[in-house]
PDB file of N, CA and C in Angstrom:
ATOM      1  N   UNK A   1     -15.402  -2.428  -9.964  1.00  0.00           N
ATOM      2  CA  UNK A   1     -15.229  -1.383  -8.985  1.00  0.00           C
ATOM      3  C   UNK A   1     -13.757  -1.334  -8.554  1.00  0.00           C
ATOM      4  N   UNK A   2     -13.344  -0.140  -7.992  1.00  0.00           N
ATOM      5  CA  UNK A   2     -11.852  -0.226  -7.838  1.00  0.00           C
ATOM      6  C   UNK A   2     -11.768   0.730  -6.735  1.00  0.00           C
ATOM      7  N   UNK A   3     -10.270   0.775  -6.002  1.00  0.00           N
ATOM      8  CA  UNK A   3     -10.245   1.720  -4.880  1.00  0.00           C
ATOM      9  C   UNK A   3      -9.069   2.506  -5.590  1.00  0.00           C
ATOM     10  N   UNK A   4      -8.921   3.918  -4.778  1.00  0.00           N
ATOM     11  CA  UNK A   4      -8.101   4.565  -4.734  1.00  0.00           C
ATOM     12  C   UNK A   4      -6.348   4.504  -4.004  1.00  0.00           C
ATOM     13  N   UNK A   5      -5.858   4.416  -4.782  1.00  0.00           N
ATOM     14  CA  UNK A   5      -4.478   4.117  -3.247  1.00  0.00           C
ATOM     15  C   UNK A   5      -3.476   5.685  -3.395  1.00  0.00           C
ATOM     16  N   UNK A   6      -3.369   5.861  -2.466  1.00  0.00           N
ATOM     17  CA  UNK A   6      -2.148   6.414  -2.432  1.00  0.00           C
ATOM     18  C   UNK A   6      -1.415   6.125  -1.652  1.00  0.00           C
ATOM     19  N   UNK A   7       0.165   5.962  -1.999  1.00  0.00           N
ATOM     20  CA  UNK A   7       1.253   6.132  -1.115  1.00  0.00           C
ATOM     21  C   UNK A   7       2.183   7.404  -0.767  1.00  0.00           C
ATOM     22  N   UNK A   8       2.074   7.411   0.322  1.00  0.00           N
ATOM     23  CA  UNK A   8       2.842   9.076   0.852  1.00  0.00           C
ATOM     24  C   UNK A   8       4.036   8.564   1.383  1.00  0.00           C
ATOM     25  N   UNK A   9       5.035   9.407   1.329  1.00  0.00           N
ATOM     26  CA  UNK A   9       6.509   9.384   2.433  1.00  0.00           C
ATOM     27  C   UNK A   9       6.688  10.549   2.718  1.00  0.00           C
ATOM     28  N   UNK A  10       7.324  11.117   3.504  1.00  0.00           N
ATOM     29  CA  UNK A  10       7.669  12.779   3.777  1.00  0.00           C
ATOM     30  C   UNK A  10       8.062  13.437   2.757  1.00  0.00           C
ATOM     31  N   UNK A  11       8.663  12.722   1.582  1.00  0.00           N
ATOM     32  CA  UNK A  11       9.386  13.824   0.263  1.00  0.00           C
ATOM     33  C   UNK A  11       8.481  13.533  -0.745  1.00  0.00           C
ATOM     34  N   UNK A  12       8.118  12.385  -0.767  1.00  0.00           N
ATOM     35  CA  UNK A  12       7.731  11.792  -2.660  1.00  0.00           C
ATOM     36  C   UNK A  12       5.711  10.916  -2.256  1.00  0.00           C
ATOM     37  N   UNK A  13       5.156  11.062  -3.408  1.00  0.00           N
ATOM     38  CA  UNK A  13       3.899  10.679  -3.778  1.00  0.00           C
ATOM     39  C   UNK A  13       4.898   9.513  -4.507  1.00  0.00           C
ATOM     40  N   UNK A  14       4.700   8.256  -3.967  1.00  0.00           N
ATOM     41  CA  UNK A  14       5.289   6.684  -4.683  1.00  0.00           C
ATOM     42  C   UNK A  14       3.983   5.819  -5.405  1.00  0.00           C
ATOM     43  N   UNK A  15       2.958   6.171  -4.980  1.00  0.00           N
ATOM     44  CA  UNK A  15       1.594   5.585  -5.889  1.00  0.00           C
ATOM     45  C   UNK A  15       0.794   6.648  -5.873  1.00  0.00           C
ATOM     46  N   UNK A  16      -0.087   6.595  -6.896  1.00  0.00           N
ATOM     47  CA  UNK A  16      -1.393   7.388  -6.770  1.00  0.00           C
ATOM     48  C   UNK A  16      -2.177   6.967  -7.882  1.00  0.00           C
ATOM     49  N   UNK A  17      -2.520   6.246  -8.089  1.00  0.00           N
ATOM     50  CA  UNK A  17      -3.199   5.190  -9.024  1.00  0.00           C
ATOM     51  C   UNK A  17      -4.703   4.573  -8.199  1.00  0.00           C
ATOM     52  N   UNK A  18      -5.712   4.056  -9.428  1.00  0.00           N
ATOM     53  CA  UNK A  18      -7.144   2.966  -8.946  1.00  0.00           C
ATOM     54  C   UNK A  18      -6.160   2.018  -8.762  1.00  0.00           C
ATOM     55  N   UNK A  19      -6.867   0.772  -7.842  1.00  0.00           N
ATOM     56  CA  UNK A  19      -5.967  -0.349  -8.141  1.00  0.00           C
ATOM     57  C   UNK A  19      -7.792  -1.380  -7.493  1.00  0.00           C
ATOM     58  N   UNK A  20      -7.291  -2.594  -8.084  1.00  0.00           N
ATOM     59  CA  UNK A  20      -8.434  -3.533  -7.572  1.00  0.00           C
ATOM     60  C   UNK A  20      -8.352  -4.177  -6.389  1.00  0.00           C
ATOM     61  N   UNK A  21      -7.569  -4.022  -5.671  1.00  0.00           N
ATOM     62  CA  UNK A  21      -7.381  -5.298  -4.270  1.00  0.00           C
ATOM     63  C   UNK A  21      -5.996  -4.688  -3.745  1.00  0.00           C
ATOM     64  N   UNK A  22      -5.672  -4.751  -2.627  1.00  0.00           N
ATOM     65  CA  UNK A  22      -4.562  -4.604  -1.667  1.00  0.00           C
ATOM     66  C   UNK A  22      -4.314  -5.400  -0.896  1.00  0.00           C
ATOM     67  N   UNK A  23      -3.260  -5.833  -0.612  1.00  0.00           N
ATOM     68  CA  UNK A  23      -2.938  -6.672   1.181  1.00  0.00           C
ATOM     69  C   UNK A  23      -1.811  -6.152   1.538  1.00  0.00           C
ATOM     70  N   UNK A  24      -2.049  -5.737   2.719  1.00  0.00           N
ATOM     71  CA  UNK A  24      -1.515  -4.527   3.587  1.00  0.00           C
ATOM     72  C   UNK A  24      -0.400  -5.126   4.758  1.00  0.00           C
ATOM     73  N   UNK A  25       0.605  -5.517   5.227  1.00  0.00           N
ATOM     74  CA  UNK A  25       1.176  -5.684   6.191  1.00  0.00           C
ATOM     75  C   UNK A  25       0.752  -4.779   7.319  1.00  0.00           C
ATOM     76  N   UNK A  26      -0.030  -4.964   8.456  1.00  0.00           N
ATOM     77  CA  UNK A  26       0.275  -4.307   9.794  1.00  0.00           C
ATOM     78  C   UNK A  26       0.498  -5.006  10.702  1.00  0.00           C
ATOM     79  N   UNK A  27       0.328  -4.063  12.122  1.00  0.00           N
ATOM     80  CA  UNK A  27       1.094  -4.457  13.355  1.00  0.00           C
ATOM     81  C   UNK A  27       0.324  -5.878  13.706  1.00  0.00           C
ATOM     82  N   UNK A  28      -0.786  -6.169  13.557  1.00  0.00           N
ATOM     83  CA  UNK A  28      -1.788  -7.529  13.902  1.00  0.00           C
ATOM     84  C   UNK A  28      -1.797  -8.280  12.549  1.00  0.00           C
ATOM     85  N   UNK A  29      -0.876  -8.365  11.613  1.00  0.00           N
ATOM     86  CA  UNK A  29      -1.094  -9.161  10.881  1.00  0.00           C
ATOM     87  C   UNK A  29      -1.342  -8.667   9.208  1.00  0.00           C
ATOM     88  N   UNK A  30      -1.808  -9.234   8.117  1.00  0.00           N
ATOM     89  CA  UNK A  30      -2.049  -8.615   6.638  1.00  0.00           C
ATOM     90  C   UNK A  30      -3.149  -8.784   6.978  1.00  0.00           C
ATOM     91  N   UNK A  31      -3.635  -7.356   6.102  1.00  0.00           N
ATOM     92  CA  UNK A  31      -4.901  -7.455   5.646  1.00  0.00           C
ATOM     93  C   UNK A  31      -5.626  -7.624   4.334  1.00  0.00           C
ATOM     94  N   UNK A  32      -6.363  -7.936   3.680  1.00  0.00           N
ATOM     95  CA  UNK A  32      -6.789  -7.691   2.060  1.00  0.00           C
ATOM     96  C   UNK A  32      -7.875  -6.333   2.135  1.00  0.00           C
ATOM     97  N   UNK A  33      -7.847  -5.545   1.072  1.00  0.00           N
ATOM     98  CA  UNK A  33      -8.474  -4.543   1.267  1.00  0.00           C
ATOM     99  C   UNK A  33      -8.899  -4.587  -0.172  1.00  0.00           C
ATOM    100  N   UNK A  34     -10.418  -4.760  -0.364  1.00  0.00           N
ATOM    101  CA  UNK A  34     -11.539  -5.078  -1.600  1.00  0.00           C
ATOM    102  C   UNK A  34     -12.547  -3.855  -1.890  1.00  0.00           C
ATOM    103  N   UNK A  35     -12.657  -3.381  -2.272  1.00  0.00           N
ATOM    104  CA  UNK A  35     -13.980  -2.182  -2.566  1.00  0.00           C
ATOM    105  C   UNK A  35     -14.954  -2.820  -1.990  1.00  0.00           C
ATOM    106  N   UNK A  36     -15.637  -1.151  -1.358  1.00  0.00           N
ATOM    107  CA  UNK A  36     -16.546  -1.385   0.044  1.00  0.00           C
ATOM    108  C   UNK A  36     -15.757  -2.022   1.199  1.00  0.00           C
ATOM    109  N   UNK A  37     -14.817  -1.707   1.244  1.00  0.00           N
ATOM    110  CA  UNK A  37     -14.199  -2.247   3.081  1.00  0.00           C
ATOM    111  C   UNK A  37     -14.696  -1.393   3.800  1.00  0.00           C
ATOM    112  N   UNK A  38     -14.821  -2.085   5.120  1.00  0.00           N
ATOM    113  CA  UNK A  38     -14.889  -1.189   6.381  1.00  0.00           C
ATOM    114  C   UNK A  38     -13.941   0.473   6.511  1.00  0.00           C
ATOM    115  N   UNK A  39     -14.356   1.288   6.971  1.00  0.00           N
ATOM    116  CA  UNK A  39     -13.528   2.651   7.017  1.00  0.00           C
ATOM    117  C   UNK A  39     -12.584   1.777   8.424  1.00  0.00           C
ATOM    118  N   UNK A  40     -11.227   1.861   8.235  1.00  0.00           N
ATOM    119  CA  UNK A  40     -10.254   1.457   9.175  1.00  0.00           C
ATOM    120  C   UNK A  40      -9.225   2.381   9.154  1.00  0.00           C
ATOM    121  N   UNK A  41      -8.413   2.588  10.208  1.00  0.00           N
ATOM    122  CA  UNK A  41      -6.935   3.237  10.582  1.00  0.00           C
ATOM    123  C   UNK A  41      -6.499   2.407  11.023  1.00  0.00           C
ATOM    124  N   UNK A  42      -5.040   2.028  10.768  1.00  0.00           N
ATOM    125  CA  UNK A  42      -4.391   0.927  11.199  1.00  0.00           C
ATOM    126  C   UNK A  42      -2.412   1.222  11.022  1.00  0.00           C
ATOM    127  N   UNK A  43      -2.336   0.586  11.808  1.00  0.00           N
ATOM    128  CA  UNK A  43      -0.674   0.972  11.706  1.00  0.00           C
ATOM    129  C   UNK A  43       0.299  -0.220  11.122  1.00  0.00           C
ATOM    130  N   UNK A  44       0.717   0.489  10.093  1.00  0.00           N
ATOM    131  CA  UNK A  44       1.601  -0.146   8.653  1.00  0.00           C
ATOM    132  C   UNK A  44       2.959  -0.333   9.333  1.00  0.00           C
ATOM    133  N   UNK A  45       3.062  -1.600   9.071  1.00  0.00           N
ATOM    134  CA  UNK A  45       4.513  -2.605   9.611  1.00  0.00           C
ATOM    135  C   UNK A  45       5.164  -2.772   8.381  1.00  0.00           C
ATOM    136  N   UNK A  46       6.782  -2.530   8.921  1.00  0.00           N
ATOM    137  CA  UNK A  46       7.939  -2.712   7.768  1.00  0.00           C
ATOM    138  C   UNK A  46       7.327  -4.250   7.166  1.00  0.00           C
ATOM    139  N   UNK A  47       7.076  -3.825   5.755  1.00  0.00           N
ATOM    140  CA  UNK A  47       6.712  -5.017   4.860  1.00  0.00           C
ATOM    141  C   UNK A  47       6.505  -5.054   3.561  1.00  0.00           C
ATOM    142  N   UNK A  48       5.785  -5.946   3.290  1.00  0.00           N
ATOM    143  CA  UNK A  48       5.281  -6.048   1.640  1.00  0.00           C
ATOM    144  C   UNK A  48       4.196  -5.358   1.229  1.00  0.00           C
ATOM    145  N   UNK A  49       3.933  -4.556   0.779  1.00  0.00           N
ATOM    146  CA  UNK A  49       2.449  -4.126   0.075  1.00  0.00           C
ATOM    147  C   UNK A  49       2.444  -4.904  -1.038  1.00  0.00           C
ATOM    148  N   UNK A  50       0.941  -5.353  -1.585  1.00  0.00           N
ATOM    149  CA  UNK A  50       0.450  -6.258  -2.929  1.00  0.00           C
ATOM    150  C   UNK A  50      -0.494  -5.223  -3.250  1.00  0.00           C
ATOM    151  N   UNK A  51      -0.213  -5.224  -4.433  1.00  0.00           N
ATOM    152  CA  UNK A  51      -1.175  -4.241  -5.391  1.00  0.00           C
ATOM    153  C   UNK A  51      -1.859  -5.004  -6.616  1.00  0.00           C
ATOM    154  N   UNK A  52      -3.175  -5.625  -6.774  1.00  0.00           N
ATOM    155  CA  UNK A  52      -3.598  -5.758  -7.768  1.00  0.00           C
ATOM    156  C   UNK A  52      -3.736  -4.400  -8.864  1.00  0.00           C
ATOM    157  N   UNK A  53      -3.396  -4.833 -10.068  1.00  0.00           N
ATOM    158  CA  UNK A  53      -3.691  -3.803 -10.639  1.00  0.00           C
ATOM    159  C   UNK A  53      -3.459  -3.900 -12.140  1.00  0.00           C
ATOM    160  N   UNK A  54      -4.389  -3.338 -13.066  1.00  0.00           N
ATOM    161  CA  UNK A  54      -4.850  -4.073 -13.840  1.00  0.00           C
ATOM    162  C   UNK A  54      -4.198  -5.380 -14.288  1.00  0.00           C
ATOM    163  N   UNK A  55      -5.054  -6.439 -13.300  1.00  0.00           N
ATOM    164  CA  UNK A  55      -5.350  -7.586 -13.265  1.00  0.00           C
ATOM    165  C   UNK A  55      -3.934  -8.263 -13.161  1.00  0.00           C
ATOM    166  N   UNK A  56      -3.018  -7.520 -13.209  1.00  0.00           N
ATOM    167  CA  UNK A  56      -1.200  -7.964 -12.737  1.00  0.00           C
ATOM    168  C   UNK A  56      -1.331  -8.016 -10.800  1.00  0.00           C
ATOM    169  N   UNK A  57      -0.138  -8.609 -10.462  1.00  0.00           N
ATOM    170  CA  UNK A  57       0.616  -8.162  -9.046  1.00  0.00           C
ATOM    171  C   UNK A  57       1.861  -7.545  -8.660  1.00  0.00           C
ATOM    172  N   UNK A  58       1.403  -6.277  -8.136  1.00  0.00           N
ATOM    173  CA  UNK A  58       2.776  -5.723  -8.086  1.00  0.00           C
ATOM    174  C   UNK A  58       3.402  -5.833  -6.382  1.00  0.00           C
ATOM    175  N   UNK A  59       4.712  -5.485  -6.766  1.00  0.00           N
ATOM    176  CA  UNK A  59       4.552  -5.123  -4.713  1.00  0.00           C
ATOM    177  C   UNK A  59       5.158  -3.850  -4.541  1.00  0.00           C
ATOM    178  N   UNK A  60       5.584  -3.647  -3.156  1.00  0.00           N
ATOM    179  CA  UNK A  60       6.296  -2.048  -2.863  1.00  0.00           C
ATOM    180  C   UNK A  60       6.785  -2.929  -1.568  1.00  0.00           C
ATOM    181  N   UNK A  61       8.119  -2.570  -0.809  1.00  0.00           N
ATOM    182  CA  UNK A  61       8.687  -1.999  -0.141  1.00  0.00           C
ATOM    183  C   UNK A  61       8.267  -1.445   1.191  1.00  0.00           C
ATOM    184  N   UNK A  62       7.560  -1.389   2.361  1.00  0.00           N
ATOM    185  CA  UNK A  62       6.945  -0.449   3.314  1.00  0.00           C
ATOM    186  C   UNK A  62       8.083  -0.520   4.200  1.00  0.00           C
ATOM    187  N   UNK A  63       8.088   0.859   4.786  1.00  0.00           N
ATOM    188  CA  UNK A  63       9.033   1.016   6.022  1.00  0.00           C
ATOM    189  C   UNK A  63       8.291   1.934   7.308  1.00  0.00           C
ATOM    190  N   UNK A  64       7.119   0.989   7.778  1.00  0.00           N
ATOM    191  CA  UNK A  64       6.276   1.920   8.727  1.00  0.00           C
ATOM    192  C   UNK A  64       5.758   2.912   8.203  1.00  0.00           C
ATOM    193  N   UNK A  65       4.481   3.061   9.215  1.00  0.00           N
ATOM    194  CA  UNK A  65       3.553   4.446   8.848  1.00  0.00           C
ATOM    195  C   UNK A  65       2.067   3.613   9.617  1.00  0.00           C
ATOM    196  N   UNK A  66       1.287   4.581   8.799  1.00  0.00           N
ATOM    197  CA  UNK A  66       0.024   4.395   9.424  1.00  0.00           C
ATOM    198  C   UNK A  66      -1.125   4.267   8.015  1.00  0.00           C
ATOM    199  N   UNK A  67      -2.137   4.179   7.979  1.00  0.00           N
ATOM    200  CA  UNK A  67      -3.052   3.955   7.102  1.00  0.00           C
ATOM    201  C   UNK A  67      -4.127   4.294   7.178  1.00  0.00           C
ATOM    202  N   UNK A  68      -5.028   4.732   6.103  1.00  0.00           N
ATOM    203  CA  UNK A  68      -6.174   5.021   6.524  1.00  0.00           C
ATOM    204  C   UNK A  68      -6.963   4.536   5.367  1.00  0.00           C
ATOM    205  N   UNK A  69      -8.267   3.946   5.722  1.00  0.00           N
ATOM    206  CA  UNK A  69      -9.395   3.142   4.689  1.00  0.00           C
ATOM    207  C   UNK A  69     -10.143   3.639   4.809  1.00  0.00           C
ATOM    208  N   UNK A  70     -10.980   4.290   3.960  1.00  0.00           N
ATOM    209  CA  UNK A  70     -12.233   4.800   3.457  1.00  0.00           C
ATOM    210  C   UNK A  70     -12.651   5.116   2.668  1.00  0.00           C
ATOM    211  N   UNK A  71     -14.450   5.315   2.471  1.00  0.00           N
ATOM    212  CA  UNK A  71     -14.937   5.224   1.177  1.00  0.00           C
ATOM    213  C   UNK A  71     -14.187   4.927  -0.345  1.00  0.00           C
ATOM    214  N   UNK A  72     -13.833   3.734  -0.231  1.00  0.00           N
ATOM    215  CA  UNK A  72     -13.123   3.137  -1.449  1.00  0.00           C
ATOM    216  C   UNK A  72     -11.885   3.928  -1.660  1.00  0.00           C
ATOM    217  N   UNK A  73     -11.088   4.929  -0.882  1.00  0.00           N
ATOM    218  CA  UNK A  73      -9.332   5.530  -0.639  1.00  0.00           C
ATOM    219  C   UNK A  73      -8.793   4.619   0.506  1.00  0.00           C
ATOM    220  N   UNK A  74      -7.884   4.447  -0.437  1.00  0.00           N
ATOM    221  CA  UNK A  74      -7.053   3.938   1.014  1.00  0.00           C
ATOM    222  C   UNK A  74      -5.341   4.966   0.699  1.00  0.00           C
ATOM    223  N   UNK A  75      -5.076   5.383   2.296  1.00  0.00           N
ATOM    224  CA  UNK A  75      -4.223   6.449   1.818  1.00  0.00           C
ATOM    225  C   UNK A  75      -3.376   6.169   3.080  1.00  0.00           C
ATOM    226  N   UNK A  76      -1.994   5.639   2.586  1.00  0.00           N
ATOM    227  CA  UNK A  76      -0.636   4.984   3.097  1.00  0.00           C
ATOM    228  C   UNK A  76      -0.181   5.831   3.546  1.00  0.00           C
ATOM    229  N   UNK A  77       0.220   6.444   4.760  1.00  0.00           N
ATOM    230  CA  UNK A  77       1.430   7.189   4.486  1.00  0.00           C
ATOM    231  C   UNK A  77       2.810   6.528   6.070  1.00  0.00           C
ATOM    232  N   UNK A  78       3.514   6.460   5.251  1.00  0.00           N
ATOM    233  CA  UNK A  78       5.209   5.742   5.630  1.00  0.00           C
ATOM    234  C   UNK A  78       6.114   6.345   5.393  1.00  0.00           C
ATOM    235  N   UNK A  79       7.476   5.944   5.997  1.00  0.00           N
ATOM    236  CA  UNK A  79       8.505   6.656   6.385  1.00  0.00           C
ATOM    237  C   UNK A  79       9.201   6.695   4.927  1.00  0.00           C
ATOM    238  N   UNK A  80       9.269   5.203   4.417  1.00  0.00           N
ATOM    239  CA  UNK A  80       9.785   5.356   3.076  1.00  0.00           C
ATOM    240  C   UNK A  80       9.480   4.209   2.350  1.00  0.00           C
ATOM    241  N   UNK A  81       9.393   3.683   1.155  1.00  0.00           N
ATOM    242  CA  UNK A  81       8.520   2.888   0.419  1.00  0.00           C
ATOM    243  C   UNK A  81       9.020   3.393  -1.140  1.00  0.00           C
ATOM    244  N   UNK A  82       9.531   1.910  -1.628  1.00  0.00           N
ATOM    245  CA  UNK A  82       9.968   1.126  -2.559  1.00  0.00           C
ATOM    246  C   UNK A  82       9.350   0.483  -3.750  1.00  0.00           C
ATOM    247  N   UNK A  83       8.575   1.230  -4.851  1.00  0.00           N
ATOM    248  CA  UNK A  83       8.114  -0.044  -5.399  1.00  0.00           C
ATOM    249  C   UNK A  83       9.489  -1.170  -5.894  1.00  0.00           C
ATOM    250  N   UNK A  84       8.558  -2.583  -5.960  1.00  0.00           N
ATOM    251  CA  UNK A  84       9.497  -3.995  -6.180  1.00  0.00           C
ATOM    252  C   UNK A  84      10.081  -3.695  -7.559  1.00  0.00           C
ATOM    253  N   UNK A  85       9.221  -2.958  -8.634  1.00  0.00           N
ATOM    254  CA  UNK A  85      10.561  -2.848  -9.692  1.00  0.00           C
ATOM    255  C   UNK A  85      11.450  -1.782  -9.550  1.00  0.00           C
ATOM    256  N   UNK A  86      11.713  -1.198  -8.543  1.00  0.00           N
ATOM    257  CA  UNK A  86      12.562   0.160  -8.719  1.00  0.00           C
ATOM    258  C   UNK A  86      14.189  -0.443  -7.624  1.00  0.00           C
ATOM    259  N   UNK A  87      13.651  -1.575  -7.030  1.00  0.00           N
ATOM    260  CA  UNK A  87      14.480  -2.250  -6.001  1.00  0.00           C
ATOM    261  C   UNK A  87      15.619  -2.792  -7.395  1.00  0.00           C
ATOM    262  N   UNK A  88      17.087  -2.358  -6.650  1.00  0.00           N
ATOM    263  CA  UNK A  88      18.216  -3.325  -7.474  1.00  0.00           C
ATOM    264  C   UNK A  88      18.637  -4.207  -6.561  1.00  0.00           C
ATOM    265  N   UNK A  89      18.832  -5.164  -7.343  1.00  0.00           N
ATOM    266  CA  UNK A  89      18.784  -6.580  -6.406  1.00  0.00           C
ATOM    267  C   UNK A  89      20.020  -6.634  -5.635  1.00  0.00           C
ATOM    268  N   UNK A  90      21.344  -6.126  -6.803  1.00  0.00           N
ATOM    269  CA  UNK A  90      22.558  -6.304  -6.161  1.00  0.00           C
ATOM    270  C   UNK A  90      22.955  -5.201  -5.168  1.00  0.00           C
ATOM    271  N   UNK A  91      21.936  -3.759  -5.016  1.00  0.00           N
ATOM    272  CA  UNK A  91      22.037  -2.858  -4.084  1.00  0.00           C
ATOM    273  C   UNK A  91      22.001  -3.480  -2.661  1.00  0.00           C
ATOM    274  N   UNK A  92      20.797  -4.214  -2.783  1.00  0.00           N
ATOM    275  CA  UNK A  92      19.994  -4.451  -1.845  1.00  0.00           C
ATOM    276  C   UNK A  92      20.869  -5.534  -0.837  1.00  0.00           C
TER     277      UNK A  92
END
């Protein structure tokens, strides 16, 4: 079974892929987010997103926003957001 993710920012769609598992940085802490979670809204803290996905780990970048969980979507949307391979190290 798998969930839906999307990531939103005001200009750009940065994910829109199934993925198997999430852990979410918010304001109370990470969360893991598994098919069949609770329907939640929750507010997304500058951090790490983890993306299982096929059966790899990826990450992204978060720079605030809010979140929303349901029926197996979970749908990000933040100010601006990075996936970890698009980051240059010596930019950064």
């Amino acid at each position: 079974m798998t969930l839906k993710l999307c990531v939103l920012t005001p200009t750009r769609i940065v994910w829109d892929s199934k993925v198997k598992e999430t852990i979410l940085s918010t304001n109370s802490g990470q969360i893991g987010i598994l098919p069949n979670h609770m329907p939640i809204a929750t507010v997304v803290d500058i951090g790490i997103l983890r993306i299982r996905y096929n059966d790899q780990w990826l990450t992204m970048a978060l720079m605030g926003g809010f979140s929303r969980i349901d029926n197996n979507e979970i749908t990000i949307l933040v100010n601006d957001a990075e996936k970890g391979s698009d980051i240059d190290l010596q930019e950064a």
